[in-house]
N, C-alpha and C. Protein backbone atom coordinates (compact mmCIF):
# COMPACT_ATOMS: atom_id res chain seq x y z
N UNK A 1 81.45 89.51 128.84
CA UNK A 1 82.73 90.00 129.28
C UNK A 1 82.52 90.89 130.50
N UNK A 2 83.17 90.67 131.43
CA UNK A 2 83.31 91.00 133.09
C UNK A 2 83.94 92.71 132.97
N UNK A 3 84.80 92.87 132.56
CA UNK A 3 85.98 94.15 131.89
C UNK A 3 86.32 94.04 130.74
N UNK A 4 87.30 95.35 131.03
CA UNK A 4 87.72 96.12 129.74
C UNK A 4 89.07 95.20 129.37
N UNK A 5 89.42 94.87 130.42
CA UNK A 5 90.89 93.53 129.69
C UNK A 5 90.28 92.86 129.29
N UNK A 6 88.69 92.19 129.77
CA UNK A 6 88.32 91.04 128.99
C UNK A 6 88.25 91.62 127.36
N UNK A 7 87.30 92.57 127.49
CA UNK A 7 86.84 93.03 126.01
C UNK A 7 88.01 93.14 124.88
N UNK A 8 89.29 94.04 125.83
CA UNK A 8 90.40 93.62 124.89
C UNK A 8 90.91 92.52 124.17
N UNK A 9 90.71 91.08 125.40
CA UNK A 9 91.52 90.04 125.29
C UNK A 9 90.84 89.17 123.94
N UNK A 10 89.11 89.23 124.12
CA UNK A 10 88.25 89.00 122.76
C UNK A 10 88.77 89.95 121.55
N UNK A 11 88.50 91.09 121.65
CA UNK A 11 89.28 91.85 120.05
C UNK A 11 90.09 91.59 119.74
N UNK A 12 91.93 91.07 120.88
CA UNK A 12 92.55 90.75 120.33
C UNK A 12 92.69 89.50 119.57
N UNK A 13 91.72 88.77 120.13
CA UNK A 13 91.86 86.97 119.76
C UNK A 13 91.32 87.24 118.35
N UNK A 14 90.20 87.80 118.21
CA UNK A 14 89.22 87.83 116.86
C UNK A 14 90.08 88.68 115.91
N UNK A 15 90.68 89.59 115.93
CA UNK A 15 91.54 90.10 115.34
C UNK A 15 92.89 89.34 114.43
N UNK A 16 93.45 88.24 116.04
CA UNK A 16 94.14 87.60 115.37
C UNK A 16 93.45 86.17 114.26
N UNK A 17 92.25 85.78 114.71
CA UNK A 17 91.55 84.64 113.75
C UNK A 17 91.62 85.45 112.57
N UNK A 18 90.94 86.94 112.37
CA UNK A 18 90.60 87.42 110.82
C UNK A 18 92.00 87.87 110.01
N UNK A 19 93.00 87.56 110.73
CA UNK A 19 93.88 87.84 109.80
C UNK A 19 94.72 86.31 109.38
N UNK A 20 94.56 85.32 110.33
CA UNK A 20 95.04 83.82 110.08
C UNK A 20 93.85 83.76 108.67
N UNK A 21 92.61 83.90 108.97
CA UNK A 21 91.72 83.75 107.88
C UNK A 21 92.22 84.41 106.48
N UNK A 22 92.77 85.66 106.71
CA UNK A 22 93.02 86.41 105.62
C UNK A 22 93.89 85.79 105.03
N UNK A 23 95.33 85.62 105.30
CA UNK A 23 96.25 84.65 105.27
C UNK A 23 96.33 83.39 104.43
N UNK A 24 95.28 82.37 104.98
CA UNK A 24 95.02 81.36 104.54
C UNK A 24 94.42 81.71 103.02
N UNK A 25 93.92 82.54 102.79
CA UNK A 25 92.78 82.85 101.77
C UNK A 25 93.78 83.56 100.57
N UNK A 26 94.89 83.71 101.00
CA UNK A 26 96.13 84.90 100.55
C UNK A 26 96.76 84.18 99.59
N UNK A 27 96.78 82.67 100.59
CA UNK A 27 97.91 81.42 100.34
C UNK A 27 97.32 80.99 99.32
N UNK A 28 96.10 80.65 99.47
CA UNK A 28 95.07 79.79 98.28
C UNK A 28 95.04 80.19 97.26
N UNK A 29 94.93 81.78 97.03
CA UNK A 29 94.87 82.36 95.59
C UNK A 29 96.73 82.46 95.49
N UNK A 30 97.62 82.37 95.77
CA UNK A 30 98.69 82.62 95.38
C UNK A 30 99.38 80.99 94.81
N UNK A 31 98.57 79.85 95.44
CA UNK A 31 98.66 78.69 94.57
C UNK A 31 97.55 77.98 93.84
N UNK A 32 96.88 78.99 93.25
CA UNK A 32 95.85 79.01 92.12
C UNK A 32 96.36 79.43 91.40
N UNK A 33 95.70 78.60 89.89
CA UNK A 33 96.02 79.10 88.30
C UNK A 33 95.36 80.03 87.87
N UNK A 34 93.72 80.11 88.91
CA UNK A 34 92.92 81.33 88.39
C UNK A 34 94.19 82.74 88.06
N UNK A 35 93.31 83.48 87.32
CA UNK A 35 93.41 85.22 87.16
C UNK A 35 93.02 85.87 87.90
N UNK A 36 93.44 86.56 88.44
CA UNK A 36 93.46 87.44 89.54
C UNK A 36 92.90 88.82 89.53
N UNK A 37 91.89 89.19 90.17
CA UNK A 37 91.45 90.44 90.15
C UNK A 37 91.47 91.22 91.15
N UNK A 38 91.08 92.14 91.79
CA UNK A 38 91.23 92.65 92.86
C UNK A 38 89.89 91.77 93.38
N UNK A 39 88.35 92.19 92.69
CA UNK A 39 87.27 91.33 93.23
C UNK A 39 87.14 89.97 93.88
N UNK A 40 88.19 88.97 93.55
CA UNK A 40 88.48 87.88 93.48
C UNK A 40 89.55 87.89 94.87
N UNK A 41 90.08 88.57 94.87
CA UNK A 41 91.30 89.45 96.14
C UNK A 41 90.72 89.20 97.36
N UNK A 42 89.75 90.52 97.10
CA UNK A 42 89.13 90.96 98.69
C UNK A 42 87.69 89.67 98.56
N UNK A 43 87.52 89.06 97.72
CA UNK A 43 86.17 88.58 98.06
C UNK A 43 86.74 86.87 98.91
N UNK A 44 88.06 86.35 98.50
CA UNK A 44 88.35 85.10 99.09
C UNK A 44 89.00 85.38 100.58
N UNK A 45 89.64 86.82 100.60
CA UNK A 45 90.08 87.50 101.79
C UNK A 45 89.31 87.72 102.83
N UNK A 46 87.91 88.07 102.69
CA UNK A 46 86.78 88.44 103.44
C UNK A 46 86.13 87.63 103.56
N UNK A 47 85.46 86.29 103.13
CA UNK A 47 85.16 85.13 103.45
C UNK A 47 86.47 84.01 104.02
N UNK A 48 87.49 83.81 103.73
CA UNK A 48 87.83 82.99 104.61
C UNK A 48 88.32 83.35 106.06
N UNK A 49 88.20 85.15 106.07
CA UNK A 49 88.44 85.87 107.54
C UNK A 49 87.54 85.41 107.82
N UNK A 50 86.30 85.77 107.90
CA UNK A 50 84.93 85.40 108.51
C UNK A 50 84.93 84.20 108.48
N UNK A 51 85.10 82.62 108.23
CA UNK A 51 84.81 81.10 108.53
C UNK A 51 86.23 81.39 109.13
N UNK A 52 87.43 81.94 109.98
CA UNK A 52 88.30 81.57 110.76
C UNK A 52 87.48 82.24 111.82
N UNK A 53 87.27 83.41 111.74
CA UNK A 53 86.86 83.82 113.13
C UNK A 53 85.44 83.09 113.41
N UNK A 54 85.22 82.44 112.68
CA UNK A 54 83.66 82.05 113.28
C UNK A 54 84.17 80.65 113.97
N UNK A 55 85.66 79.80 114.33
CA UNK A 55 85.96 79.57 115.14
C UNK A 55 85.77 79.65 116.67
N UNK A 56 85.75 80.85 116.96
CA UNK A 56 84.94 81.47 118.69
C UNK A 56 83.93 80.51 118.56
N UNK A 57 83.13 80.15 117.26
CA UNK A 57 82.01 78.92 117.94
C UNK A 57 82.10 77.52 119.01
N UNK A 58 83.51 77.34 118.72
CA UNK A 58 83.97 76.19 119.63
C UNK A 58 83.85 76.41 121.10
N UNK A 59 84.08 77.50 121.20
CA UNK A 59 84.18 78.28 123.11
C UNK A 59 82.57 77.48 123.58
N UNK A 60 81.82 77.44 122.32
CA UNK A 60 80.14 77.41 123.29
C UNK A 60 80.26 75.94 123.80
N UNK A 61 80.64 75.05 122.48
CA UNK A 61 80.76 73.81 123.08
C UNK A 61 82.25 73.26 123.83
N UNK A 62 83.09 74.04 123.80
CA UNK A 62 84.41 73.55 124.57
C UNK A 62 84.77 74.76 125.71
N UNK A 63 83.91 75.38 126.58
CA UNK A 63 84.87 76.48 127.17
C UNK A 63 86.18 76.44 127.23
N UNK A 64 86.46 75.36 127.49
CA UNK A 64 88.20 75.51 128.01
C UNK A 64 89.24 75.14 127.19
N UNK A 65 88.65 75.28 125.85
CA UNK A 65 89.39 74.83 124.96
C UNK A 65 90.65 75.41 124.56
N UNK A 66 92.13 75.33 124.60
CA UNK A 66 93.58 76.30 124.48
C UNK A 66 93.32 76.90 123.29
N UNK A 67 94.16 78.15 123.81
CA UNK A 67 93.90 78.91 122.26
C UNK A 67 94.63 77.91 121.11
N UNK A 68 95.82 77.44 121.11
CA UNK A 68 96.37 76.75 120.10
C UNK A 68 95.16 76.07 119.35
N UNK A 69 94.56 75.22 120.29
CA UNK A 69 93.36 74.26 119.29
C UNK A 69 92.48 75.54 118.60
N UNK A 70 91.94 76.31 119.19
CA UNK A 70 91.20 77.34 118.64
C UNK A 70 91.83 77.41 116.91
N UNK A 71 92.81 78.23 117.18
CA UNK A 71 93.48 78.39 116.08
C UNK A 71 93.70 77.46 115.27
N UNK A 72 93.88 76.38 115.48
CA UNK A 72 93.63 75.34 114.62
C UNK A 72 92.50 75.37 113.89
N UNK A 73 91.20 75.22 114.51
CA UNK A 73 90.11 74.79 114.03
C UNK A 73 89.92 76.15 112.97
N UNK A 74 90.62 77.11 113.43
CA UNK A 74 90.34 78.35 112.73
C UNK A 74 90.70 78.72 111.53
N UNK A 75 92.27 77.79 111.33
CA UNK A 75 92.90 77.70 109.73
C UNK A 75 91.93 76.36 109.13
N UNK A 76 91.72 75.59 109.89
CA UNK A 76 90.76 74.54 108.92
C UNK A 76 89.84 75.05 108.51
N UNK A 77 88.57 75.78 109.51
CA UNK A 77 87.55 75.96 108.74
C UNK A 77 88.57 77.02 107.07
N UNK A 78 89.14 77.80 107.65
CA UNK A 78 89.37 78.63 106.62
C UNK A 78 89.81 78.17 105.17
N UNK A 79 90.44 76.86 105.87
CA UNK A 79 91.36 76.48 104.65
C UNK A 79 90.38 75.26 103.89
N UNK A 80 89.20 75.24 104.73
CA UNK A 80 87.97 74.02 103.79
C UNK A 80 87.33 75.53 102.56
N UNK A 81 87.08 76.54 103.32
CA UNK A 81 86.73 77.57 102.78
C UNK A 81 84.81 77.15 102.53
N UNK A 82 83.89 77.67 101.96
CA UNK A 82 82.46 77.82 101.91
C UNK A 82 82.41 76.70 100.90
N UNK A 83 83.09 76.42 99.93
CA UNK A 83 82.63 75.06 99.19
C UNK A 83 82.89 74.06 100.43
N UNK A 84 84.03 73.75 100.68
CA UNK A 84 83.88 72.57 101.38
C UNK A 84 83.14 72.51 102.57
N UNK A 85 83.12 73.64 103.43
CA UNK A 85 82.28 73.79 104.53
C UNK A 85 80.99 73.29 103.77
N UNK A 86 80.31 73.60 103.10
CA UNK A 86 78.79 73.31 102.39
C UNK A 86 78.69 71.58 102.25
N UNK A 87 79.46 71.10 101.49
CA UNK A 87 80.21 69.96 101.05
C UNK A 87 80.05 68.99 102.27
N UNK A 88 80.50 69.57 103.26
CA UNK A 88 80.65 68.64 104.61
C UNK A 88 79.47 68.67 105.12
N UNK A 89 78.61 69.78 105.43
CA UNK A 89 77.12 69.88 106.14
C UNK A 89 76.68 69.13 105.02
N UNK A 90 76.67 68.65 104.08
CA UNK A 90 75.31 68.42 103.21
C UNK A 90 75.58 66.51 103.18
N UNK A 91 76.65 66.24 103.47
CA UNK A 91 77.09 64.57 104.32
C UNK A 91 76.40 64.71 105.23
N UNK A 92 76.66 65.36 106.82
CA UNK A 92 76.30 65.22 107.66
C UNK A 92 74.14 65.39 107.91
N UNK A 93 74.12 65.98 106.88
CA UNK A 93 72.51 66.13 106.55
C UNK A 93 71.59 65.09 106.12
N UNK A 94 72.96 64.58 105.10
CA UNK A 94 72.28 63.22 104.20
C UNK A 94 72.34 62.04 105.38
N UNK A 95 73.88 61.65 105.92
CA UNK A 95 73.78 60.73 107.03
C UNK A 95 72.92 60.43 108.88
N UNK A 96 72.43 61.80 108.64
CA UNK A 96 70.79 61.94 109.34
C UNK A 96 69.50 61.70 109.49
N UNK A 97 69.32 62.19 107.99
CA UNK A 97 68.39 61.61 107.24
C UNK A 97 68.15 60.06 106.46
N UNK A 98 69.55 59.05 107.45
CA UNK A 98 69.03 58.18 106.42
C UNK A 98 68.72 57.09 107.38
């Protein structure tokens, strides 16, 4: 980052991914049958923030990619969440290896 608008313009973007993440993760337990704990709360809240914002990964291979798509890719990863993210690498591992 060149400046201080840039540095802003990143906090604000990442800011807005960890709360689409939060969101998504909000939605999931509110149409789940599980029981609800607070642990269960902040722990699906704080992992699917973190796999939205880890979205910014796309910038390396797409610089110019619109924020809209960003954000996209940012509720998917969130909304595959760490099972399916795992789920999908371990296809793409096997269909490598074969």
């Amino acid at each position: 980052m060149s400046s201080h608008s840039d540095w802003q313009t990143a906090i604000g973007q990442a800011s807005g991914f960890g709360l689409l993440g939060i969101l998504v993760g909000l939605g999931q337990l509110l149409a789940s049958k599980e029981k609800l704990t607070a642990r269960i709360v902040w722990g699906r809240c704080l992992s699917t923030m973190g796999l939205s914002m880890a979205a910014g990964v796309v910038l390396l291979a797409f610089p110019g990619v619109p924020p809209l798509a960003q954000i996209g890719v940012a509720a998917a990863l969130a909304s595959l969440g760490t099972s399916g993210l795992e789920r999908l690498v371990q296809r793409a591992i096997g269909k490598i290896g074969e």
